[in-house]
Each structure stands twice: as structure tokens, then as C-alpha cells.
N, C-alpha and C. Protein backbone atom coordinates (compact mmCIF):
# COMPACT_ATOMS: atom_id res chain seq x y z
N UNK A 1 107.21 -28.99 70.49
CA UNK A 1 108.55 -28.49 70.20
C UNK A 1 108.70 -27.15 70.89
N UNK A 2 109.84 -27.25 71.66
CA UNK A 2 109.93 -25.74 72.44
C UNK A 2 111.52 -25.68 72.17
N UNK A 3 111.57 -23.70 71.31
CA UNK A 3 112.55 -23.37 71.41
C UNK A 3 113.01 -22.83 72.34
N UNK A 4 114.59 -22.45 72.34
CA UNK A 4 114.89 -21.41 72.93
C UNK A 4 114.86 -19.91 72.81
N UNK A 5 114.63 -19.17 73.74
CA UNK A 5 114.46 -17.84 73.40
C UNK A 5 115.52 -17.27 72.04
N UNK A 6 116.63 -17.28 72.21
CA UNK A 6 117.65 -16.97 71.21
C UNK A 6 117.00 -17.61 69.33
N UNK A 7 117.08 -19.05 69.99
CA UNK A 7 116.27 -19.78 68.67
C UNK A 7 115.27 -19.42 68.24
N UNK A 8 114.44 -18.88 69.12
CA UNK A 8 113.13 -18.66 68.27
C UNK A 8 113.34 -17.01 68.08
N UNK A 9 114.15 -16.03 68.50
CA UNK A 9 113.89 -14.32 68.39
C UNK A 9 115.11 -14.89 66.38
N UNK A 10 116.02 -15.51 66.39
CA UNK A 10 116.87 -15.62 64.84
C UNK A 10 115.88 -15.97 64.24
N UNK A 11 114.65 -17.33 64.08
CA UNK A 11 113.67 -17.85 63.40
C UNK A 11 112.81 -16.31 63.29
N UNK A 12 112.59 -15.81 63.86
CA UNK A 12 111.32 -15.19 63.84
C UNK A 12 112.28 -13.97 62.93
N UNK A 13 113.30 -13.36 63.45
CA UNK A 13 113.50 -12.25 62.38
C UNK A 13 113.69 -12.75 61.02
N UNK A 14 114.46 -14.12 60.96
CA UNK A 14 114.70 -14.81 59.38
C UNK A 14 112.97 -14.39 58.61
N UNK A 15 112.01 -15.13 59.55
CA UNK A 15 111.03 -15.13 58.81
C UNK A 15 110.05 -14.24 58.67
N UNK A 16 110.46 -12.85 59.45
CA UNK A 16 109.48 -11.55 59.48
C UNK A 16 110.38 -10.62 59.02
N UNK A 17 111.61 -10.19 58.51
CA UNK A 17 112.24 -9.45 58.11
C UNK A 17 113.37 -9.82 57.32
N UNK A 18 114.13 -10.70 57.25
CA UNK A 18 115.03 -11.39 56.26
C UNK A 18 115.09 -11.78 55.10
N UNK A 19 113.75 -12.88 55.25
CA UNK A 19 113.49 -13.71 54.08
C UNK A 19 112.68 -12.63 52.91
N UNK A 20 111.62 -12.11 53.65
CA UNK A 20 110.56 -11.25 52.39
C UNK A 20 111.76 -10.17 51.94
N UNK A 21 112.19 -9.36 52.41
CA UNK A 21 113.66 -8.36 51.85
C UNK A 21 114.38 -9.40 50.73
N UNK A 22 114.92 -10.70 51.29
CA UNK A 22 115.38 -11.35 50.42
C UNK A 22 114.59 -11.46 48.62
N UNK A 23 113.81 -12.42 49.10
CA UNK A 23 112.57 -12.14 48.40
C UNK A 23 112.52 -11.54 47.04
N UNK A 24 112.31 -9.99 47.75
CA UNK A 24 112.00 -8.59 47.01
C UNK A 24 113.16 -8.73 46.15
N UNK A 25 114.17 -8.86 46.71
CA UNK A 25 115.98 -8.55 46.38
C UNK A 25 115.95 -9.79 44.91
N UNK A 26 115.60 -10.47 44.75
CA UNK A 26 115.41 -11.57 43.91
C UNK A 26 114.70 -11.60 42.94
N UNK A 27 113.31 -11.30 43.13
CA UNK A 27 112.15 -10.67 42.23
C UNK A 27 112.58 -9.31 41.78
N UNK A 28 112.92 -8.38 42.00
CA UNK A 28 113.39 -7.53 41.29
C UNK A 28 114.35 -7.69 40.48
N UNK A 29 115.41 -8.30 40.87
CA UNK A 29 116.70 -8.52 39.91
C UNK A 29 115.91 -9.83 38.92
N UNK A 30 115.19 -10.16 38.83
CA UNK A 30 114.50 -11.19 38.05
C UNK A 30 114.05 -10.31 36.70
N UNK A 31 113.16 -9.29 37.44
CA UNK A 31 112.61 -8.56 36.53
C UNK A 31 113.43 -7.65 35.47
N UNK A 32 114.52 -7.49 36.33
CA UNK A 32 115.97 -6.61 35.32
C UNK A 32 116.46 -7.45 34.71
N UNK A 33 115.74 -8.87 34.46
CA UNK A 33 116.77 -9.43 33.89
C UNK A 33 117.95 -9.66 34.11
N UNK A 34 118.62 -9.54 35.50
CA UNK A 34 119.88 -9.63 35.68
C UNK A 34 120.26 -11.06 36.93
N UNK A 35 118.64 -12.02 36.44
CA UNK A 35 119.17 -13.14 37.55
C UNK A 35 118.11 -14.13 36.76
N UNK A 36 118.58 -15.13 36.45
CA UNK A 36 117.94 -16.77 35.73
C UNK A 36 116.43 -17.35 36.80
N UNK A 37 116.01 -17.26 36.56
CA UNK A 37 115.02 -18.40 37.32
C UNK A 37 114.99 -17.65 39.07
N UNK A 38 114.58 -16.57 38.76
CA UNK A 38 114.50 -15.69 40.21
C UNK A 38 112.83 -16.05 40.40
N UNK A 39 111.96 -16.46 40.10
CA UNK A 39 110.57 -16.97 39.93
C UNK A 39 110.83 -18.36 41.06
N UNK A 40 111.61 -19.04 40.65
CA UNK A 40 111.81 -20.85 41.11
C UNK A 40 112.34 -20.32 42.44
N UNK A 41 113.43 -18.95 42.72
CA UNK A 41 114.16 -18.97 44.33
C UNK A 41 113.21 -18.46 44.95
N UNK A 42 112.63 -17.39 44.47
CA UNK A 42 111.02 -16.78 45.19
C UNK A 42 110.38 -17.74 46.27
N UNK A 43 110.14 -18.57 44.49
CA UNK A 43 109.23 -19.67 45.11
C UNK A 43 109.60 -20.37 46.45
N UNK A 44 110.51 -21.23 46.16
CA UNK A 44 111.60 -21.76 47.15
C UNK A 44 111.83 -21.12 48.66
N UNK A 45 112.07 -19.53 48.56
CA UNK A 45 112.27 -19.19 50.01
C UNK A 45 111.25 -18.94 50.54
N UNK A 46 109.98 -18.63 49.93
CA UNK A 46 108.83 -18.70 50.25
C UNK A 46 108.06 -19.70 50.88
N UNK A 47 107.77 -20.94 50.66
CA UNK A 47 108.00 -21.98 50.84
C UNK A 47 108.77 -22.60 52.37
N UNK A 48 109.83 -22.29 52.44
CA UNK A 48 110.81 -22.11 53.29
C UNK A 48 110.17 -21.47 54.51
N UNK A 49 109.75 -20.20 54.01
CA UNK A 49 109.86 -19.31 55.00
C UNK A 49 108.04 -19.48 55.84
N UNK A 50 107.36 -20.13 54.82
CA UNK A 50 105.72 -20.42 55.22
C UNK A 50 105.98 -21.65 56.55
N UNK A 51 107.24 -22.62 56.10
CA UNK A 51 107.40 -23.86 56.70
C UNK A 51 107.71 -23.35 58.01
N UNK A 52 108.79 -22.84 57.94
CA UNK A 52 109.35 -21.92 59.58
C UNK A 52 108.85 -21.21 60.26
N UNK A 53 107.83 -20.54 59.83
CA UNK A 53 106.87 -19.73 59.93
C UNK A 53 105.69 -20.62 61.28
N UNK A 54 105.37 -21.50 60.40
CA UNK A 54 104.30 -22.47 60.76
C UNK A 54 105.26 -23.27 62.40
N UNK A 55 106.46 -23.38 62.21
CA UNK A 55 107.02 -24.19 63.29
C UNK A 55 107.12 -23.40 64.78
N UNK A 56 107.52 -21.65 64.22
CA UNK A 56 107.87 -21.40 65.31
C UNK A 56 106.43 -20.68 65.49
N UNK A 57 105.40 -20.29 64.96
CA UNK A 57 104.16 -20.53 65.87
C UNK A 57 103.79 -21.36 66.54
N UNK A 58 103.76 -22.71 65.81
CA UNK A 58 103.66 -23.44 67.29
C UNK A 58 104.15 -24.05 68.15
N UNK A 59 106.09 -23.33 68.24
CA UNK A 59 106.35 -23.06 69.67
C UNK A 59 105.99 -21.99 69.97
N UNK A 60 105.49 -21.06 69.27
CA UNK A 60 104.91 -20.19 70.96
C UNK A 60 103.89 -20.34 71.70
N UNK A 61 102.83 -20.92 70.40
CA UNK A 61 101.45 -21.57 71.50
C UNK A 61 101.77 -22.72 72.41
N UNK A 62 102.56 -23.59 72.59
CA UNK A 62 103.54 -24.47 73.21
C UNK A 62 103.64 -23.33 74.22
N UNK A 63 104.59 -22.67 74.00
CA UNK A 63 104.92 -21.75 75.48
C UNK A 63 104.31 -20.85 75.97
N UNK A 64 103.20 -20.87 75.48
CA UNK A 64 101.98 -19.72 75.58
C UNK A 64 100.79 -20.25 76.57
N UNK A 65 100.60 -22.02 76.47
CA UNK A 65 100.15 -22.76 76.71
C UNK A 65 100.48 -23.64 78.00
N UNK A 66 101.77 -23.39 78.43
CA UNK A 66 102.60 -24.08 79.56
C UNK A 66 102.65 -22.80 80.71
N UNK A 67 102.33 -21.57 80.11
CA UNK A 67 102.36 -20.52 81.20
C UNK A 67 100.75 -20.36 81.79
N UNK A 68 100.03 -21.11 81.43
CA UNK A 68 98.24 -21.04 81.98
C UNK A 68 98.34 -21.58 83.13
């Protein structure tokens, strides 16, 4: 699977700066008590974000691999 540059620089900030902020933003308001089942979305974008994570590594070894 090979992205495009554009596709993979949105994937990569979603999943190195977006999602964990998100995250935090969720688990905290969990802890104030001011959000239901912030434990289950944690979980969930986490999850999410391990999956995407895992994809667009290996498009870069894909394109890391085609430049040898």
C-alpha cells in the first residue's frame, strides 16, 4: 500500500499529534466527571489510532524500500 505524500503527512499528524491531545481532552473531562464513558472513547481512539499507526508505517517501509 503506497500513499500519497499529502495522505500520509494528514495520517501521520492525526496519529502523532491529534489523536493523543484528543485522547488527553477526553480522559480528563472523564475524570471531572463531566463526560459518560470517556474510558470506552479512550479506548476506541486508541485503538484507532494503533491501527493507522501500523498502516502508514508500512507505507513508508513500502517507500523506503522502492528507493534502494
Amino acid at each position: 500500500m503506497k500513499l500519497s505524500n499529502k495522505v500520509y503527512d494528514v495520517l501521520k499528524y492525526a496519529v502523532t499529534i491529534f489523536s493523543p491531545a484528543l485522547m488527553t481532552l477526553i480522559a480528563g473531562l472523564g475524570t471531572a466527571d463531566l463526560m459518560a464513558n470517556a474510558t470506552t472513547y479512550v479506548t476506541v481512539i486508541g485503538l484507532v489510532t494503533a491501527f493507522v499507526g501500523a498502516l502508514i508505517g508500512v507505507s513508508s517501509n513500502q517507500y523506503h524500500k522502492e528507493d534502494e
